[in-house]
C-alpha atoms as a PDB file:
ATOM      1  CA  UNK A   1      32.267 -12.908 -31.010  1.00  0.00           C
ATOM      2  CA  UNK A   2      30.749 -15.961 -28.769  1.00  0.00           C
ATOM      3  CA  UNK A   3      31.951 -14.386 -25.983  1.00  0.00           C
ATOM      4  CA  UNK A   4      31.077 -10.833 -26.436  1.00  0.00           C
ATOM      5  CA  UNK A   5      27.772 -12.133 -26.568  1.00  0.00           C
ATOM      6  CA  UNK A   6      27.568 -14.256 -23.893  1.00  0.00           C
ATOM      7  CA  UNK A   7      29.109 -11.586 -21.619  1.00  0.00           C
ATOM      8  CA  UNK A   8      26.352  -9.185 -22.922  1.00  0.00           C
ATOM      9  CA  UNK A   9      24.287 -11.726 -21.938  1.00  0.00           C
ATOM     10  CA  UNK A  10      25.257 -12.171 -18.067  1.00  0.00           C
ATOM     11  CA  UNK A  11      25.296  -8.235 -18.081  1.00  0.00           C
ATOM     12  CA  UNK A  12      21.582  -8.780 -19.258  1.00  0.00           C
ATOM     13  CA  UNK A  13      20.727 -10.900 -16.707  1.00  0.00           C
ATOM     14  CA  UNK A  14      22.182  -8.406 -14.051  1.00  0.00           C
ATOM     15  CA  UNK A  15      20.847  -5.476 -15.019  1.00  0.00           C
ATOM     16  CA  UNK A  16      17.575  -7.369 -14.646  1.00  0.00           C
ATOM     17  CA  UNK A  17      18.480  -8.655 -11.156  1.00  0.00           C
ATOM     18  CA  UNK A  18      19.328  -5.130  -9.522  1.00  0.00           C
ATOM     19  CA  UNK A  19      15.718  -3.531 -11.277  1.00  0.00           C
ATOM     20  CA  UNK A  20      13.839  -6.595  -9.509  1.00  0.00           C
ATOM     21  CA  UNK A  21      15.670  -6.113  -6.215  1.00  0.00           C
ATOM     22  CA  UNK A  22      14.851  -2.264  -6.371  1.00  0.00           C
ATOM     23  CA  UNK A  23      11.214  -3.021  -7.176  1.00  0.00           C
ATOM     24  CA  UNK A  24      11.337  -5.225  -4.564  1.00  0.00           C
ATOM     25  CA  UNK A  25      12.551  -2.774  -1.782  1.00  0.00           C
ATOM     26  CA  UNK A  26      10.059  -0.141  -2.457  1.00  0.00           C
ATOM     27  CA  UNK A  27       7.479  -0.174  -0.184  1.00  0.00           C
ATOM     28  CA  UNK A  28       4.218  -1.824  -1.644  1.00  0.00           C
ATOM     29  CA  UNK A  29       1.740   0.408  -0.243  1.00  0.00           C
ATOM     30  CA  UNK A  30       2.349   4.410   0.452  1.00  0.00           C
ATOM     31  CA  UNK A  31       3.123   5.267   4.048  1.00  0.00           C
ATOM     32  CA  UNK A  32       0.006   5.782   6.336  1.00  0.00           C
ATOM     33  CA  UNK A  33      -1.475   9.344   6.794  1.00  0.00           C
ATOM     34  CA  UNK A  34      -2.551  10.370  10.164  1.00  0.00           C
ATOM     35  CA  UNK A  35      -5.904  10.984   8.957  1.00  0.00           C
ATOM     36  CA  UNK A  36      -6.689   7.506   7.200  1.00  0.00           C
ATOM     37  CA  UNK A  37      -8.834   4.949   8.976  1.00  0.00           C
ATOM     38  CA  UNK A  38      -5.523   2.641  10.059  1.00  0.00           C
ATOM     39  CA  UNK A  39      -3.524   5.173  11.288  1.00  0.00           C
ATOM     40  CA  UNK A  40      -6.675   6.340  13.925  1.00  0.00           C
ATOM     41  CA  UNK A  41      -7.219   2.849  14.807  1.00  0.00           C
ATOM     42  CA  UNK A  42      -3.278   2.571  15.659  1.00  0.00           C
ATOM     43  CA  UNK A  43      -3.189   5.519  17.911  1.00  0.00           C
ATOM     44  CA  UNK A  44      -6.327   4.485  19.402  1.00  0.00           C
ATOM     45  CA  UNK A  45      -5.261   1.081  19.947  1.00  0.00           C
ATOM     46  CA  UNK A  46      -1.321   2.607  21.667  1.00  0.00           C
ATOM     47  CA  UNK A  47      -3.516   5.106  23.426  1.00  0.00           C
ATOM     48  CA  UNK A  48      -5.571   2.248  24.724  1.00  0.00           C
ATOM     49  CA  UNK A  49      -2.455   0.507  25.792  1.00  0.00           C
ATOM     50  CA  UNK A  50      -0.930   3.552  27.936  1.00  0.00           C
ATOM     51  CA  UNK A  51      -3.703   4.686  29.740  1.00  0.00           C
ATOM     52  CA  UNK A  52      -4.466   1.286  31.058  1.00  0.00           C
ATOM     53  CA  UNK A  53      -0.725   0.690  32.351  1.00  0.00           C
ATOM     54  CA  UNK A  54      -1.511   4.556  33.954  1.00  0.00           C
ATOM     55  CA  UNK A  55      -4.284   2.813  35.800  1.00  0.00           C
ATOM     56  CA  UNK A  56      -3.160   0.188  36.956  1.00  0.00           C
ATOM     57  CA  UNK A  57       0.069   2.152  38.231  1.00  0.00           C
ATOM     58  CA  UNK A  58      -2.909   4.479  39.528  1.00  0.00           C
ATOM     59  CA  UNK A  59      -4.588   1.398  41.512  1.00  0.00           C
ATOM     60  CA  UNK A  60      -1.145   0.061  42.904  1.00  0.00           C
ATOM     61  CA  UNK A  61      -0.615   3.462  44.260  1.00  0.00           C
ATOM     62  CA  UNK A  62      -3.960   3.500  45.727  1.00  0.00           C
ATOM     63  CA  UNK A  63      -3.466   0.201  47.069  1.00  0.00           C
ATOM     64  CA  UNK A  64      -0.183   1.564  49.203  1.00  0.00           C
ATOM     65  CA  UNK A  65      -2.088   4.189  50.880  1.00  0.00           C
ATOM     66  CA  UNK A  66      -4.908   2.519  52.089  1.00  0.00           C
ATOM     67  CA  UNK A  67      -4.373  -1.289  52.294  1.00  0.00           C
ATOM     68  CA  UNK A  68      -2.896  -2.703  55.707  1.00  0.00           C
ATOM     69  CA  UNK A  69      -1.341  -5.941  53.863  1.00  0.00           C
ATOM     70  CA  UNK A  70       0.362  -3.909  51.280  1.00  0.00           C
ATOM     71  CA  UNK A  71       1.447  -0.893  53.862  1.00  0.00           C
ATOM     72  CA  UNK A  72       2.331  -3.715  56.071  1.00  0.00           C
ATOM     73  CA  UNK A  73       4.348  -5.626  52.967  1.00  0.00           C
ATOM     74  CA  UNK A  74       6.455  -2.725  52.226  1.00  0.00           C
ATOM     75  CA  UNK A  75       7.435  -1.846  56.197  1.00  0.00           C
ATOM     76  CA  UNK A  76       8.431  -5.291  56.584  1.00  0.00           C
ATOM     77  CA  UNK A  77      10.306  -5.221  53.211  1.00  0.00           C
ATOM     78  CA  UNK A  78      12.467  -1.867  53.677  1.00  0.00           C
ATOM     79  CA  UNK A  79      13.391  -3.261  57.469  1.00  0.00           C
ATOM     80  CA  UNK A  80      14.468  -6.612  56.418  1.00  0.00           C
ATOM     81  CA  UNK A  81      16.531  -4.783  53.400  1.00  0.00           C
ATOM     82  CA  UNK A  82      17.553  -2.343  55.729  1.00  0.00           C
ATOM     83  CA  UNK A  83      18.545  -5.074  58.259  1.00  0.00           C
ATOM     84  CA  UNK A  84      20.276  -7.166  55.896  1.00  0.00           C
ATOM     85  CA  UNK A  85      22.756  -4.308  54.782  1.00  0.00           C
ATOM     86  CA  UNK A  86      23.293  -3.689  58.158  1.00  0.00           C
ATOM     87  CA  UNK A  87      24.897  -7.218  58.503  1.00  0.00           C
ATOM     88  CA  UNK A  88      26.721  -7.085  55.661  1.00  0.00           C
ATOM     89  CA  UNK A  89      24.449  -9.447  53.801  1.00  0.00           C
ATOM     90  CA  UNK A  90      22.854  -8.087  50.607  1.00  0.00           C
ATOM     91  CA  UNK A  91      19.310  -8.970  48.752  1.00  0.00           C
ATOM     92  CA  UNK A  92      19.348 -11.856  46.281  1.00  0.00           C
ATOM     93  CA  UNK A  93      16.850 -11.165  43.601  1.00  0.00           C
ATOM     94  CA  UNK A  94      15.109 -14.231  41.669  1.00  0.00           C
ATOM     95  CA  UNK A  95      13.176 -14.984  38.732  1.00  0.00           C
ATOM     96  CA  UNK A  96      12.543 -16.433  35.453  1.00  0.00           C
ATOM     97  CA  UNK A  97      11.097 -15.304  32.581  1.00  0.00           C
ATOM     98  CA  UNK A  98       9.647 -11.680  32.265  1.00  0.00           C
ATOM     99  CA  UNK A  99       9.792 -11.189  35.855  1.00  0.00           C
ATOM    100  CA  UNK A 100      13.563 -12.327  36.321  1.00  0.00           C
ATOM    101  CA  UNK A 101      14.085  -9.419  33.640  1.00  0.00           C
ATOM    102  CA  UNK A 102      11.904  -7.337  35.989  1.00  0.00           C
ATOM    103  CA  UNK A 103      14.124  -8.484  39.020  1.00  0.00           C
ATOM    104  CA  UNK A 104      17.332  -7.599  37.017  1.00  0.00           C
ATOM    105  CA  UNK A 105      16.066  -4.086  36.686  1.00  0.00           C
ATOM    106  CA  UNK A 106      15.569  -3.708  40.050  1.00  0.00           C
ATOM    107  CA  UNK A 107      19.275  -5.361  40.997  1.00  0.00           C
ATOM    108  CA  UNK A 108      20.803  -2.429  38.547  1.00  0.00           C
ATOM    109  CA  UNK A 109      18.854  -0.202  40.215  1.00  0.00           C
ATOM    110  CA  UNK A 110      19.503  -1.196  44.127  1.00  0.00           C
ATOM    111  CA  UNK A 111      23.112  -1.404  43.277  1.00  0.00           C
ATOM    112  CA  UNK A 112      23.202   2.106  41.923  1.00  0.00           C
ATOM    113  CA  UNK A 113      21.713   3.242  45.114  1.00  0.00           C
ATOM    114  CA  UNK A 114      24.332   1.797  47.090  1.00  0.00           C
ATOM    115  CA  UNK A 115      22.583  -1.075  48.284  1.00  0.00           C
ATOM    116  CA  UNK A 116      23.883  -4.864  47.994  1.00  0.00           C
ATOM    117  CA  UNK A 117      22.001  -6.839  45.785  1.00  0.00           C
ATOM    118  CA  UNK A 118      22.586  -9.399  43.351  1.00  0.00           C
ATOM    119  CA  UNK A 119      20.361 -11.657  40.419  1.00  0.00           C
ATOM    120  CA  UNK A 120      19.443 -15.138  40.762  1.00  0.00           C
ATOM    121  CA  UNK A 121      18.135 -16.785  37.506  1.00  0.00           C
ATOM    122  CA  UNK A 122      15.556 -19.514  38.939  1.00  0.00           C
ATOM    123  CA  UNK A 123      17.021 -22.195  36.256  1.00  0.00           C
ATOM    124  CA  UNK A 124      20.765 -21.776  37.065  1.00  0.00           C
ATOM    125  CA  UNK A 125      20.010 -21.721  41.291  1.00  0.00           C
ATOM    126  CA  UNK A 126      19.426 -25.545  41.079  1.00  0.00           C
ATOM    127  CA  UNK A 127      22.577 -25.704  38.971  1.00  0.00           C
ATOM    128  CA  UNK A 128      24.911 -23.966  41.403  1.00  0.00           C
ATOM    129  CA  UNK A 129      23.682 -20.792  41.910  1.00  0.00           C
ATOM    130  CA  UNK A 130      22.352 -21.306  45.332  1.00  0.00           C
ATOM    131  CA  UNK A 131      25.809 -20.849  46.494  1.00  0.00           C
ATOM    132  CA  UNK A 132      25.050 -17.131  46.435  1.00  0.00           C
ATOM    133  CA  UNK A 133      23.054 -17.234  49.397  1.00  0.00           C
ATOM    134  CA  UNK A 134      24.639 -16.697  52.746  1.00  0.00           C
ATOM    135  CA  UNK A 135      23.547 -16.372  56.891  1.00  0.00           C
ATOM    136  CA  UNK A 136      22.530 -12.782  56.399  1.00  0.00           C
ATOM    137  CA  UNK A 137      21.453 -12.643  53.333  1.00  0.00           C
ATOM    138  CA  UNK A 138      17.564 -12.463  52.310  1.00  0.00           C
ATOM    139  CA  UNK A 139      15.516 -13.910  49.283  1.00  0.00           C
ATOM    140  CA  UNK A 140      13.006 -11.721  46.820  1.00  0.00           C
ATOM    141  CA  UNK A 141      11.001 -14.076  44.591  1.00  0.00           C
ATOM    142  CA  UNK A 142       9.433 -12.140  41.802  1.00  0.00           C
ATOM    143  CA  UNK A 143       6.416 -13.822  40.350  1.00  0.00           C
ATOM    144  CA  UNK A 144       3.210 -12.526  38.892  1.00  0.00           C
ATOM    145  CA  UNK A 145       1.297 -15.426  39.848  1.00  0.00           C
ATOM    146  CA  UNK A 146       3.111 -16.887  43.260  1.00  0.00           C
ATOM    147  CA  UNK A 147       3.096 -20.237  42.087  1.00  0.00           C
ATOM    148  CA  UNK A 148       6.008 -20.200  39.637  1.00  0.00           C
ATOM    149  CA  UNK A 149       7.285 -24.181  39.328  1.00  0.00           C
ATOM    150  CA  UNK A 150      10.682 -23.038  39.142  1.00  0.00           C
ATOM    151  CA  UNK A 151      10.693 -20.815  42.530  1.00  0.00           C
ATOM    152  CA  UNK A 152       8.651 -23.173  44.170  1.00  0.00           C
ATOM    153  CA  UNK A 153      11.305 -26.119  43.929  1.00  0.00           C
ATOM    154  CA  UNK A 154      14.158 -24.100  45.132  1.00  0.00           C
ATOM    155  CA  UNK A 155      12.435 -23.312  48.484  1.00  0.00           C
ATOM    156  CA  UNK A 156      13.468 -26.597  50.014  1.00  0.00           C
ATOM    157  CA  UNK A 157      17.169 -25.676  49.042  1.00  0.00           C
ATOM    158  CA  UNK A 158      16.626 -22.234  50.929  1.00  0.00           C
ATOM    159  CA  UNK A 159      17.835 -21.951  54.896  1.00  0.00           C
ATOM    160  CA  UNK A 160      15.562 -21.558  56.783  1.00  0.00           C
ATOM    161  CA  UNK A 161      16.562 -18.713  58.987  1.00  0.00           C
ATOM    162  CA  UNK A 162      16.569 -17.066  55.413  1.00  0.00           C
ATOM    163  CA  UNK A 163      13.732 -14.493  55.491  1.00  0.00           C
ATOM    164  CA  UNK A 164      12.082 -14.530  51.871  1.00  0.00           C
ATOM    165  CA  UNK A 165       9.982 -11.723  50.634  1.00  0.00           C
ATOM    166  CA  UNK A 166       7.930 -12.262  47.456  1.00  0.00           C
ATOM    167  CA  UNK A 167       6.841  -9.118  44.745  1.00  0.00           C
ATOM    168  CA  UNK A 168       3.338 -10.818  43.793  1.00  0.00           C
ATOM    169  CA  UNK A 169      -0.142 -10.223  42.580  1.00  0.00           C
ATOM    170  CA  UNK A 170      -1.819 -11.484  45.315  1.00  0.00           C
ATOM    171  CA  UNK A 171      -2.960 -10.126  48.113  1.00  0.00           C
ATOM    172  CA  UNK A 172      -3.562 -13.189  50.639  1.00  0.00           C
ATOM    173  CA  UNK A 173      -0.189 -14.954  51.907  1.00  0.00           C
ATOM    174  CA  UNK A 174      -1.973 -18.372  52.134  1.00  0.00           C
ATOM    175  CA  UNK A 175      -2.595 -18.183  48.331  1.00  0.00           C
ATOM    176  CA  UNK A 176       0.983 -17.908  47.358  1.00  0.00           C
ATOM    177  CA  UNK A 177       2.903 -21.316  47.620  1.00  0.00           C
ATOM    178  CA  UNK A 178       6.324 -18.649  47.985  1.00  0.00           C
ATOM    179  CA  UNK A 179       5.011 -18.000  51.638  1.00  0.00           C
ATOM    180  CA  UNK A 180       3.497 -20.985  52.976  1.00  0.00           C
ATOM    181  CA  UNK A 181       5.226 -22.724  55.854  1.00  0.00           C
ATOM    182  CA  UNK A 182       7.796 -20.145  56.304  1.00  0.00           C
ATOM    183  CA  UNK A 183       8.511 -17.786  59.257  1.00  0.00           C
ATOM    184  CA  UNK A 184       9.277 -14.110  59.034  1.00  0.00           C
ATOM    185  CA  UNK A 185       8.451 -14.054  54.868  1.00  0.00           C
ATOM    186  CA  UNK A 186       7.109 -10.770  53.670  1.00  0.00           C
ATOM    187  CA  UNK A 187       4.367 -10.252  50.965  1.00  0.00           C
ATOM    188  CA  UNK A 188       4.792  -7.064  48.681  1.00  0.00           C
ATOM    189  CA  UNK A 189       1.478  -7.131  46.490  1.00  0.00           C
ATOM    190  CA  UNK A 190       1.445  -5.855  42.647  1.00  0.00           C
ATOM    191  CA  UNK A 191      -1.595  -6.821  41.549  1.00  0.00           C
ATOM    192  CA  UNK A 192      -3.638  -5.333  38.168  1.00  0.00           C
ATOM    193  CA  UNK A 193      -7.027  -4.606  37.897  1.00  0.00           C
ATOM    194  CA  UNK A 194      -7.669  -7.212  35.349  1.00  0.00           C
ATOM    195  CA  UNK A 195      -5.720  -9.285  33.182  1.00  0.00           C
ATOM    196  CA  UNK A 196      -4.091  -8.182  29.988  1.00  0.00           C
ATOM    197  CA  UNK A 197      -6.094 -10.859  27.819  1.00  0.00           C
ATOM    198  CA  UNK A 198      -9.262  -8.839  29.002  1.00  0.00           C
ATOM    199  CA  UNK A 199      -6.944  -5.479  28.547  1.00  0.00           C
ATOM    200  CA  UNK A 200      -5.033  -6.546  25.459  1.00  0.00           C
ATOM    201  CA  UNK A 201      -6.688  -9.465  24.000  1.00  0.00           C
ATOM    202  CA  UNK A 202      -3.006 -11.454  24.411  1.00  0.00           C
ATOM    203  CA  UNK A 203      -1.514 -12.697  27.659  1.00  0.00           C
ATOM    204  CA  UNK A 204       2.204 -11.355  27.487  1.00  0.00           C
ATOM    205  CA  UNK A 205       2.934  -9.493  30.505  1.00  0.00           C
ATOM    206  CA  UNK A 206       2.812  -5.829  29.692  1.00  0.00           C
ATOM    207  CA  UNK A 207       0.638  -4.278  32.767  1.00  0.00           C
ATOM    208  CA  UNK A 208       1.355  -6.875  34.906  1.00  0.00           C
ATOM    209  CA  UNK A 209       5.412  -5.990  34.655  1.00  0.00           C
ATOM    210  CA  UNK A 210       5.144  -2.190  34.391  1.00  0.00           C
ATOM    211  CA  UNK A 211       3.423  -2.353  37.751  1.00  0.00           C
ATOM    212  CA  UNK A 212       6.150  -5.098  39.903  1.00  0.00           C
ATOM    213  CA  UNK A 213       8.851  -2.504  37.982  1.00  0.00           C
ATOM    214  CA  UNK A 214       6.971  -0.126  39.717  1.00  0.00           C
ATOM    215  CA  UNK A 215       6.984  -1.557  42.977  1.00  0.00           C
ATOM    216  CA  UNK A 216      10.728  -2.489  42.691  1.00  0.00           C
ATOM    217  CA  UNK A 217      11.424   0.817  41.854  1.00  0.00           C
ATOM    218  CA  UNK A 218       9.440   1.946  45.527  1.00  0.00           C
ATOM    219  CA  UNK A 219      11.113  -0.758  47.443  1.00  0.00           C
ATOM    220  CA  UNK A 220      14.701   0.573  46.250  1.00  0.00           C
ATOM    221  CA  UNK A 221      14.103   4.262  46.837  1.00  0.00           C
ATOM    222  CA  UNK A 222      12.335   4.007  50.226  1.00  0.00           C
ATOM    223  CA  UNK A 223      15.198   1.427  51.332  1.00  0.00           C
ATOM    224  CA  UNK A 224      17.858   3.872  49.983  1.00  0.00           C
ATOM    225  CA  UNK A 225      16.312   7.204  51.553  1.00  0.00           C
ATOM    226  CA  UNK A 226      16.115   4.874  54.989  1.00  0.00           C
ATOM    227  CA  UNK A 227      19.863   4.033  55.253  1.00  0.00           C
ATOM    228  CA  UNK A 228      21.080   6.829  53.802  1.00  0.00           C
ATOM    229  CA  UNK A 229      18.881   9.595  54.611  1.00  0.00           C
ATOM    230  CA  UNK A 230      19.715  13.120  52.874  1.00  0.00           C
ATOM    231  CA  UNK A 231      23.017  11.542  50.949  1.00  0.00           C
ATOM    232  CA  UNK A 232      21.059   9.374  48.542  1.00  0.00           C
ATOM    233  CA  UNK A 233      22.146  11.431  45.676  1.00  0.00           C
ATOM    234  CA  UNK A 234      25.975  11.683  46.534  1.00  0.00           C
ATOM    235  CA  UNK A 235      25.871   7.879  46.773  1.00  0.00           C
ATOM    236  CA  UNK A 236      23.940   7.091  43.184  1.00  0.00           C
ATOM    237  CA  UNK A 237      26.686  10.253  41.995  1.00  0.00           C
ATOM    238  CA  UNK A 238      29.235   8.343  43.392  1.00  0.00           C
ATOM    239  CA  UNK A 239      28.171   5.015  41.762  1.00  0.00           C
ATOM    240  CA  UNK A 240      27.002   6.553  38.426  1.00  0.00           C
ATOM    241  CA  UNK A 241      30.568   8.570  36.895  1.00  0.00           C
ATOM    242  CA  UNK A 242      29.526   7.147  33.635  1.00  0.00           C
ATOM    243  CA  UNK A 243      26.897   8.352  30.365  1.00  0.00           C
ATOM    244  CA  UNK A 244      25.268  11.365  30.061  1.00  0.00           C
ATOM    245  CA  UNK A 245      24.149  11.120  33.869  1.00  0.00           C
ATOM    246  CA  UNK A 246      27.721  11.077  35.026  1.00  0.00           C
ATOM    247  CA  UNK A 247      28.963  13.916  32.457  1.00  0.00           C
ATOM    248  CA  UNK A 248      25.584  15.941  34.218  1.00  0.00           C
ATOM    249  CA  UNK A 249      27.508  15.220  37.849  1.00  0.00           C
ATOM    250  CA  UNK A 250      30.716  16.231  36.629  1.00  0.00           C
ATOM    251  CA  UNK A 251      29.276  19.617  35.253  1.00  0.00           C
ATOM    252  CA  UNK A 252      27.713  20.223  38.100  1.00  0.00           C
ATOM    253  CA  UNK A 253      30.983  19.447  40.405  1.00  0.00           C
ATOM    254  CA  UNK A 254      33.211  21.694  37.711  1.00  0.00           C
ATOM    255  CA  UNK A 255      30.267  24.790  38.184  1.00  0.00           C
ATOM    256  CA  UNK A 256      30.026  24.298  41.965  1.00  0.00           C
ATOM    257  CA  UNK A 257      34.297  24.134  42.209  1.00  0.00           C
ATOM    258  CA  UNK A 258      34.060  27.843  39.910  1.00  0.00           C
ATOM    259  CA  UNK A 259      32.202  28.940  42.311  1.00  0.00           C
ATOM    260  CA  UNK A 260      33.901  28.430  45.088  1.00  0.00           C
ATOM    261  CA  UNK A 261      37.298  30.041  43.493  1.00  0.00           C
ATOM    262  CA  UNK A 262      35.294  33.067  42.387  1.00  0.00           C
ATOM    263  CA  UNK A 263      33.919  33.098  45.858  1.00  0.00           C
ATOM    264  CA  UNK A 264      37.544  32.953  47.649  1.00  0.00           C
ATOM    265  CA  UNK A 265      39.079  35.408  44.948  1.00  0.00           C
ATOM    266  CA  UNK A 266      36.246  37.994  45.816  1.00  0.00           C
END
């Protein structure tokens, strides 16, 4: 009888438990409405957000067309990438932080364009990583603010007859550490209007990283269309058999090979 009790008891005391856990995972105010105050302020506030990344992608793209450093930057850039495929070498990517995730990015997207390219993490290059480098290889720093304490100490371990290029914010090469002292390096600007404290109230880089993605993004493409002229989508096809981008190729090759049987049995 004690223990018919007792178990009645623990079955209590669990009963109890599961209503308090599914008190617990309702929600303890209703979902917003797109016409209350909060909701407004949120879109306003995401709105806010886009439209200055739009401008300062606007101003970066202004900057290419009219400014001689920034023209002369990405000349200098796609000729030295250009060069270095050439020779067999390949582009060694670096960073840390933000902008080594920004430099990754641009790696996956180089490679997928046929072009040789590789990721240095700043931290691991003084740990072995410089090892990478070789004679006709060539060195892209990406850095918002030039000055980076982890890029700067590995330029003593650089050759160098190793050109180095640097995706900044600034516009004068004798304000970016990355450059100074160093023949043949290249400057590819990606500055922002202002800084996203003023734009965001918080100094994560948001603007600052959509617009060096951008650039990255420029710098592969224009290097890709250089070496391989018309065939730059046959070699990303080629390099890209997998996901819903390589089932589109395959479609396409299965439509364009009907085709040509329907054409020949006509």
């Amino acid at each position: 009888m004690a223990l018919e009790l007792d178990l009645k008891g623990v079955e209590g005391v669990y009963e109890s438990l599961r209503g308090l856990k599914r008190k617990r995972s309702l929600p303890t105010t209703p979902p917003l409405s797109i016409h209350d105050e909060d909701s407004v302020d949120i879109v306003n506030r995401a709105v806010h957000i886009l439209s200055t990344e739009a401008a300062a992608l606007s101003h970066v793209t202004r900057l290419y067309q009219t400014n001689s450093v920034a023209k002369d930057g990405l000349i200098n850039a796609v000729d030295c990438v250009v060069e270095v495929n050439r020779r067999g070498g390949k582009l060694i990517i670096c960073g840390i932080g933000k902008s080594g995730l920004v430099g990754m990015k641009t790696v996956a997207t180089m490679k997928s364009l046929g072009l040789a390219c590789s990721f240095m993490h700043a931290a691991e290059a003084v740990h072995g990583d410089l090892g990478d480098i070789r004679i006709n290889d060539a060195v892209l720093f990406i850095t918002f603010s030039g000055k980076t304490a982890e890029l700067v100490n590995l330029l003593p371990h650089i050759p160098e007859d190793t050109t180095v290029m640097v995706l900044t914010a600034t516009l004068n090469a004798e304000q970016c550490p990355l450059l100074a002292g160093r023949q043949d390096s290249i400057l590819l600007p990606a500055p922002i209007r202002e800084s996203e404290e003023t734009s965001f109230g918080v100094c994560a880089p948001t603007t600052s990283t959509t617009v060096a993605i951008a650039v990255g993004d420029m710098l592969a493409l224009t290097v890709a269309d250089r070496m391989h002229q018309d065939q730059t989508s046959d070699v990303f096809r080629k390099n890209h058999p997998g996901g819903a981008i390589g089932a589109k190729f395959f479609l396409i090759e299965v439509r364009n090979a009907d085709e040509s049987v329907s054409h020949v049995l006509e």
